[in-house]
Protein backbone atom coordinates (compact mmCIF):
# COMPACT_ATOMS: atom_id res chain seq x y z
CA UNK A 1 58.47 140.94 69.41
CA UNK A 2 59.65 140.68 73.17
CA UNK A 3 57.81 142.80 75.44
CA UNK A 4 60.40 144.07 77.76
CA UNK A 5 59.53 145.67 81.16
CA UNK A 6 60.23 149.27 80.03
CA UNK A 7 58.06 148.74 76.88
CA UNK A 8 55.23 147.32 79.00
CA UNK A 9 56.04 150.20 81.96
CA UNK A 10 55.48 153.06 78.54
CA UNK A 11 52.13 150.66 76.96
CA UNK A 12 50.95 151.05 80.14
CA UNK A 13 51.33 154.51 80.58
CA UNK A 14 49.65 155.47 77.38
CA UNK A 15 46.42 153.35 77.91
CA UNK A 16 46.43 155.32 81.09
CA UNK A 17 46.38 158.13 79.56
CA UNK A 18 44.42 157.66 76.37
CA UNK A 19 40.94 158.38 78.40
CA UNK A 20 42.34 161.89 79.46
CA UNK A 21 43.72 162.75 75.73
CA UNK A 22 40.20 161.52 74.90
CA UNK A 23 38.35 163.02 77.41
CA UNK A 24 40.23 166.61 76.22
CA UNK A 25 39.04 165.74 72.73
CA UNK A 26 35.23 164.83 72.73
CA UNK A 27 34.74 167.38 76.03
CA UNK A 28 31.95 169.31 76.17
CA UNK A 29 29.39 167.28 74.83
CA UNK A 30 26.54 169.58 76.30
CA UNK A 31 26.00 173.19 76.64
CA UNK A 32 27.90 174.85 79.43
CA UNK A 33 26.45 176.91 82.53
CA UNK A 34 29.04 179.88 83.72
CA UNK A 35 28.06 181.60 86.65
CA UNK A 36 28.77 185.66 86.88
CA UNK A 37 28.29 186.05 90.92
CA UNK A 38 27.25 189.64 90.10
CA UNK A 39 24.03 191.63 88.67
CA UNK A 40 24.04 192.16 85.03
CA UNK A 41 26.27 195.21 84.00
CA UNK A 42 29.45 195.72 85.13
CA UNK A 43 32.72 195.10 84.33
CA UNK A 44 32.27 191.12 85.29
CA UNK A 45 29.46 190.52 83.53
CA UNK A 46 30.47 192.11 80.40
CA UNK A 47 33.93 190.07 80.81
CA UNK A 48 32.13 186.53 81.48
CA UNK A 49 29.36 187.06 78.51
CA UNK A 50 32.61 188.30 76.63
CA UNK A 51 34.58 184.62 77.78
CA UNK A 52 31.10 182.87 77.26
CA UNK A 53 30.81 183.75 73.89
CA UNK A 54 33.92 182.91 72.81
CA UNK A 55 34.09 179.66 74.05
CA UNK A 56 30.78 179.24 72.93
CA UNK A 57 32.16 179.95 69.33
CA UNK A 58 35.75 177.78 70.06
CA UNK A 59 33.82 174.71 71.64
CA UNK A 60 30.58 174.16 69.61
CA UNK A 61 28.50 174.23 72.49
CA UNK A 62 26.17 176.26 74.24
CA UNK A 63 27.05 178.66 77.25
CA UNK A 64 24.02 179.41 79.20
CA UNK A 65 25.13 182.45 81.36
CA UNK A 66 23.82 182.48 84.68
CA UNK A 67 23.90 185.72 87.12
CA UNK A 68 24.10 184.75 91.04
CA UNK A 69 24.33 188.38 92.63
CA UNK A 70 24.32 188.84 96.09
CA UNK A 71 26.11 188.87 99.78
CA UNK A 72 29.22 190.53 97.95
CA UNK A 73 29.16 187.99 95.14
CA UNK A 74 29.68 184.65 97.65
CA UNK A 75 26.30 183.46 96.47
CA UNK A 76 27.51 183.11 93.30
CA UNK A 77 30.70 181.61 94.01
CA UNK A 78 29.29 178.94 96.95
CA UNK A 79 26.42 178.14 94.20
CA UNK A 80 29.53 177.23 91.89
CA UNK A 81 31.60 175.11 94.83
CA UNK A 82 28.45 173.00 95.29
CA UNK A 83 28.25 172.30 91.47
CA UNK A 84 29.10 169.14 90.35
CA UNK A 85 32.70 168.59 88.69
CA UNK A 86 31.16 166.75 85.88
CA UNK A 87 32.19 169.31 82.93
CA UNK A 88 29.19 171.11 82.51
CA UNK A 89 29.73 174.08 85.14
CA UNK A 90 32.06 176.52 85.43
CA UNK A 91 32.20 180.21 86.80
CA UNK A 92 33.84 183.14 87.79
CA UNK A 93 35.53 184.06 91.28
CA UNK A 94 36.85 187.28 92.65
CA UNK A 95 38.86 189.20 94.46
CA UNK A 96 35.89 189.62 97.33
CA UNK A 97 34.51 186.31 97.84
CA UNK A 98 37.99 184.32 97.41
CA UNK A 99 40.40 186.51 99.31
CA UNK A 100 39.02 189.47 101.55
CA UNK A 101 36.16 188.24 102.55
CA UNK A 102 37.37 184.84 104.27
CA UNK A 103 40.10 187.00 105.37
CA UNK A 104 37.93 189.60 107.65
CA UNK A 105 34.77 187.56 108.06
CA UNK A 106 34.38 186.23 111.84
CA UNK A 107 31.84 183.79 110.75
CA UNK A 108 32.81 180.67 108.32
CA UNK A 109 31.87 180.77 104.99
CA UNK A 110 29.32 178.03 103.53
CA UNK A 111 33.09 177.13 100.92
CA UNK A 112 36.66 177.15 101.25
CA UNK A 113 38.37 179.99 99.26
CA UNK A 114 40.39 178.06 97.15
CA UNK A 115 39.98 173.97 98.12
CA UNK A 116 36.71 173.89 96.80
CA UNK A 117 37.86 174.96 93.52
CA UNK A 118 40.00 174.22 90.68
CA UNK A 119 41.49 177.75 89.60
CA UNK A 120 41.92 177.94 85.63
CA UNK A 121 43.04 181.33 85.12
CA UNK A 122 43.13 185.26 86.17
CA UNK A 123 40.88 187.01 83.56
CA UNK A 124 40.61 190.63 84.14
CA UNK A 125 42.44 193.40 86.86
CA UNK A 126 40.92 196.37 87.80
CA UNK A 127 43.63 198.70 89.77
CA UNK A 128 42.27 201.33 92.03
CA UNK A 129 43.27 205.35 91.90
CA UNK A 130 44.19 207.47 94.76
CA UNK A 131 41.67 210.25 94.54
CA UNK A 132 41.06 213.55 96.26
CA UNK A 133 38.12 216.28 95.76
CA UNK A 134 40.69 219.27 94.32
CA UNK A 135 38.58 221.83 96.80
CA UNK A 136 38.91 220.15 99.91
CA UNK A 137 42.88 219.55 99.37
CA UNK A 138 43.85 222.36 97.39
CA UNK A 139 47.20 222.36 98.59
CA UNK A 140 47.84 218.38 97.81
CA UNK A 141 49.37 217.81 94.33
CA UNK A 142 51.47 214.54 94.68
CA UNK A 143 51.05 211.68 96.95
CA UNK A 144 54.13 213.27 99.27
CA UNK A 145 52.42 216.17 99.59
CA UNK A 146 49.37 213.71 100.60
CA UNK A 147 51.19 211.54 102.92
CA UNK A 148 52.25 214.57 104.49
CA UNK A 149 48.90 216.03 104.82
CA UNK A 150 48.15 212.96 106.89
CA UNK A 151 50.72 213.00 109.31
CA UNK A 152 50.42 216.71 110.10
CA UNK A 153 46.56 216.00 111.36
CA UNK A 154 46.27 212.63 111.78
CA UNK A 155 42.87 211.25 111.25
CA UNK A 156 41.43 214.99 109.99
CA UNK A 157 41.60 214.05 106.66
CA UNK A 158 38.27 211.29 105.77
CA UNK A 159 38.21 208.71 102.84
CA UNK A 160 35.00 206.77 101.48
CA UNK A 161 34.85 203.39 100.68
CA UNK A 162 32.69 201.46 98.76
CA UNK A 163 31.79 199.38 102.20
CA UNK A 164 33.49 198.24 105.13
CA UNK A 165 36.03 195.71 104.66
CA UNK A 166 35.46 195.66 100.49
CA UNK A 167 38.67 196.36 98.62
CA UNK A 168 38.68 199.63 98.45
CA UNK A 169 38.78 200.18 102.45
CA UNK A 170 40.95 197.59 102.44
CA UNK A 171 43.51 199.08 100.22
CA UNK A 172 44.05 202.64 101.60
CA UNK A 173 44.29 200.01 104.92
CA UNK A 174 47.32 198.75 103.55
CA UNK A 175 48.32 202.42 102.21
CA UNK A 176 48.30 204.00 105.68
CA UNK A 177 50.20 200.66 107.51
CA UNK A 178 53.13 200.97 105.12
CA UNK A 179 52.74 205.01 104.77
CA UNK A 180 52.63 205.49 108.84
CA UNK A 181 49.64 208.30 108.28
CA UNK A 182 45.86 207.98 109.38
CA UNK A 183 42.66 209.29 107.77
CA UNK A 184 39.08 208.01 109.40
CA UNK A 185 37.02 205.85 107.46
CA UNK A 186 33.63 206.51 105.73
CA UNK A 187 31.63 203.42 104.61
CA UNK A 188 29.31 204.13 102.16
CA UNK A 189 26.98 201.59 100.29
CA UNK A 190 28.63 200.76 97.15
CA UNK A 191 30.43 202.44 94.52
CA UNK A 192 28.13 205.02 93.40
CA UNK A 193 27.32 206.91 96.90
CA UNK A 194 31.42 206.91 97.64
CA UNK A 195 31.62 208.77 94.20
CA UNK A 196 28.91 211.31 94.54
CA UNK A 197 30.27 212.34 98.04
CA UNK A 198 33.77 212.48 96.70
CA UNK A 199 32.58 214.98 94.31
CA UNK A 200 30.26 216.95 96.39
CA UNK A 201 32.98 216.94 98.93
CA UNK A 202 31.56 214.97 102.25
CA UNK A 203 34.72 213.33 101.95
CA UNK A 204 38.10 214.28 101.01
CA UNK A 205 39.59 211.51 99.16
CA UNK A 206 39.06 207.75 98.35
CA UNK A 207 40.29 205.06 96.13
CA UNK A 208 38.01 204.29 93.29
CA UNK A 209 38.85 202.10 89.70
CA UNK A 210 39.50 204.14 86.42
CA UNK A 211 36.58 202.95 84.99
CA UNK A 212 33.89 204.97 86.99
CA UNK A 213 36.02 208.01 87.68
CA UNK A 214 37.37 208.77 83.70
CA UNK A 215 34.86 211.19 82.73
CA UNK A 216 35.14 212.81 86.43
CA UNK A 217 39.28 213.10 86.01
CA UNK A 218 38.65 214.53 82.22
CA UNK A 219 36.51 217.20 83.74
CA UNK A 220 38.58 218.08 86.54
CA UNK A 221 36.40 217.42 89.34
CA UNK A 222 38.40 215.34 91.03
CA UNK A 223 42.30 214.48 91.29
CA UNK A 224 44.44 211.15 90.64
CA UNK A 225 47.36 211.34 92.74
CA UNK A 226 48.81 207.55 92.19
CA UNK A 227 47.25 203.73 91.13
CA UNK A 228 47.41 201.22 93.58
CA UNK A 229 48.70 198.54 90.62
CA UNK A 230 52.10 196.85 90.86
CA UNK A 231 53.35 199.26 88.41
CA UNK A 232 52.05 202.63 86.60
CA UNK A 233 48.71 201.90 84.23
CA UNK A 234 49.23 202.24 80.30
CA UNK A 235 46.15 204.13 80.42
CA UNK A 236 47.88 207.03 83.16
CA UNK A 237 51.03 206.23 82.41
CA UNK A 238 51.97 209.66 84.41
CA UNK A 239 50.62 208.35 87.89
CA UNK A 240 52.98 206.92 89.96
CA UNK A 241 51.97 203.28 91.26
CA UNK A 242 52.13 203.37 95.24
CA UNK A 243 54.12 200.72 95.27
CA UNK A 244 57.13 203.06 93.34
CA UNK A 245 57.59 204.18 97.19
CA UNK A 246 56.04 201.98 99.61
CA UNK A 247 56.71 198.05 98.25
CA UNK A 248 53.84 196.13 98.84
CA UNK A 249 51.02 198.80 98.82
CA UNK A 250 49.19 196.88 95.80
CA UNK A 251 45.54 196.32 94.92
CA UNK A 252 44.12 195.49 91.95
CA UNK A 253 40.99 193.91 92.10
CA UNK A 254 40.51 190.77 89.40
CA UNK A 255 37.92 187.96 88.55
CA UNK A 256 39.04 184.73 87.30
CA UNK A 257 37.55 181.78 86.02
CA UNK A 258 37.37 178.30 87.79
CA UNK A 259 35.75 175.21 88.44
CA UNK A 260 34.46 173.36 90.97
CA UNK A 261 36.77 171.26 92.52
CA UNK A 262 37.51 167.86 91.17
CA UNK A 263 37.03 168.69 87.76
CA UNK A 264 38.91 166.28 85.67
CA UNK A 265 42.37 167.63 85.31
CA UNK A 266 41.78 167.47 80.86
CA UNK A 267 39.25 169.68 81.00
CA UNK A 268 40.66 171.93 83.39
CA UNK A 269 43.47 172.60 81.20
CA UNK A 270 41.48 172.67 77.99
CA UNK A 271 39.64 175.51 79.70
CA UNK A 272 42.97 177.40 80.34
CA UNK A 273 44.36 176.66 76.45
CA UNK A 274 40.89 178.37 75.50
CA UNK A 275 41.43 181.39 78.12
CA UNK A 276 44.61 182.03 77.16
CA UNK A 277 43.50 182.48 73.30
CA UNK A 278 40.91 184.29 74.54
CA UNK A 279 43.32 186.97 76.58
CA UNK A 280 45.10 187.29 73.27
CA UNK A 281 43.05 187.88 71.20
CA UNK A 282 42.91 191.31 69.78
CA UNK A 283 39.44 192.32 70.08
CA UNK A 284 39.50 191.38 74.04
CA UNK A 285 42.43 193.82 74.36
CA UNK A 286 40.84 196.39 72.75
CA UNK A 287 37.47 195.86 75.08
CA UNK A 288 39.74 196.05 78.36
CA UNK A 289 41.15 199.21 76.96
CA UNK A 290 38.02 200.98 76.30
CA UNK A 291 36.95 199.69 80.06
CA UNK A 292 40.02 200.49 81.92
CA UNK A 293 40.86 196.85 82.95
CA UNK A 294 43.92 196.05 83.20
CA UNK A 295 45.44 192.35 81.11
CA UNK A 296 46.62 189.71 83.62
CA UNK A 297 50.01 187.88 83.98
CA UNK A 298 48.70 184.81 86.56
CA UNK A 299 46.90 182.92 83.23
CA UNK A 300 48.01 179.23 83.85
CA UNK A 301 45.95 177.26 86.71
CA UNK A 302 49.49 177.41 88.87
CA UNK A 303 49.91 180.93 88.58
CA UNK A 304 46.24 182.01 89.71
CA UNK A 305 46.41 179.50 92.54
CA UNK A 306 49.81 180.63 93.70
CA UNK A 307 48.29 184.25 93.44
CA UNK A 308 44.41 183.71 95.50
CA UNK A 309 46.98 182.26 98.12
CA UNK A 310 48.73 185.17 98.04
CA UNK A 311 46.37 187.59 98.23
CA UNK A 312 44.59 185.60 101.12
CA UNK A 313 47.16 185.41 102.85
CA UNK A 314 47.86 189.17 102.78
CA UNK A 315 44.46 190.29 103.92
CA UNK A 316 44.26 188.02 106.79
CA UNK A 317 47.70 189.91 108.12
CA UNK A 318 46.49 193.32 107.38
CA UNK A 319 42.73 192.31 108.97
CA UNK A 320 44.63 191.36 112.33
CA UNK A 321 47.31 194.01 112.35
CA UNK A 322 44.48 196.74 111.31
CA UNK A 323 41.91 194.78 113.80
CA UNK A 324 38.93 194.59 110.63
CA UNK A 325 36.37 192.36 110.69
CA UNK A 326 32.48 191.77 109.43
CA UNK A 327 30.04 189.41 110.82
């Protein structure tokens, strides 16, 4: 048979890439190590061991989870940068480490937000609520009524946050630059302290996720005015999302899974076919239901690039127009 140059041009294109379809097919041949950059616990952990063990159960191999907590999870997420691409690691980024904090930190971090990884896929979002202790706004029933709270004595009004520059200060940030209102900051040290003053009432309102405030809300001890997702929550489907009014007043914290960068490209999209089944599947929605956590849309390795640009480039424009920063 005469071997034209097209034919050769397509032979040659296949035996390039019969190692990837290959590769894709015998991959992993060892146990895998995924790296939760948080304590045992919370809502990552329990959505990495819940990823882990079902693509422990899809791939026939091993995942060894592995808990790197610290520094606002960037221990976690610099240990996975410095991994090697060579199949066998892969872990979970956030919100924190991979958009806010290189945004506000004056200092460089020991990675690069998103060069020194390969993203695969969003996983989980966790909105915020706009909260208020009912006692110290009695008057405030809506987030007009709010808004308008604000502007008649600016800076009166104080909000908690889970720490400086963490996403909760950051998003009523972004509330008040759109809104044109001010309330003065309190930092507190993590979740749990901003919660316990909200309800004793050293503080008058905050953002906080669903997830730790549920039982408060059911009991009446403190108010949901709005969510700060892009639109209203299945789970309150009678808040309004901020964003209803003031476009661009979103925050929804997520955690995603990745790799370190140059990961072969088979893999990487083997691990985002797996994800993807895992998203679907019915038992993971009913998990994220019964923890508030909210399914995302960015699940190709495009679409949670394009949005960890995004969202980096959003905090570094709120961080200079707000004047935030952490050493």
């Amino acid at each position: 048979m005469r071997t034209t140059r097209r034919t050769a041009l397509v032979l040659g294109l296949g035996a390039l890439a019969a190692p990837s379809l290959a590769l894709a097919q015998t991959w992993p041949t060892r146990p895998l190590r995924l790296i939760i950059p948080f304590p045992p616990g919370g809502a990552a952990d329990i959505v990495g061991r819940m990823l882990g063990a079902y693509l422990q159960g899809t791939l026939g191999q091993g995942v060894v989870i592995e808990n790197r907590g610290g520094a606002g999870s960037t221990i976690g997420v610099d240990a996975l940068a410095k991994s090697a691409p060579d199949g066998t690691t892969i872990g979970l980024i956030n919100i924190a480490a991979n958009a806010i904090v290189p945004a506000v930190r004056r200092q460089p971090l020991p990675y690069r937000p998103l060069e020194d990884f390969v993203p695969v896929s969003n996983l989980a979002v966790t909105p915020a609520l706009l909260l208020i202790n009912p006692q110290k706004l009695p008057n405030v029933n809506s987030v007009a009524d709010f808004v308008a709270a604000a502007k008649a004595r600016p800076d009166a009004i104080n909000f908690g946050s889970s720490g400086v520059a963490s996403s909760l200060h950051l998003g009523m940030e972004l509330f008040m630059a759109k809104a044109g209102f001010r309330v003065t900051h309190v930092p507190f040290n993590g979740g749990g302290p901003l919660l316990q003053a909200l309800v004793a009432g050293t503080i008058d309102c905050s953002l906080d996720v669903a997830a730790t405030t549920a039982e408060l809300l059911r009991e009446g001890r403190i108010k949901a005015l709005a969510t700060t997702a892009p639109q209203r929550m299945p789970s309150y489907p009678n808040l309004p999302a901020l964003n209803e009014t003031w476009p661009g007043v979103e925050l929804a914290s997520w955690h995603g899974l990745a790799t370190p960068a140059g990961m072969p490209a088979p893999i990487v999209a083997r691990l985002a076919q797996e994800t993807q089944a895992f998203l679907r599947a019915p038992e993971t929605a009913e998990r994220y239901r019964q923890l508030y956590l909210e399914m995302p849309t960015e699940t190709t390795p495009e679409a949670f690039r394009a949005l960890i640009s995004r969202e980096i480039e959003t905090f570094r424009e709120l961080a200079r127009t707000q004047n935030i920063s952490v050493e």
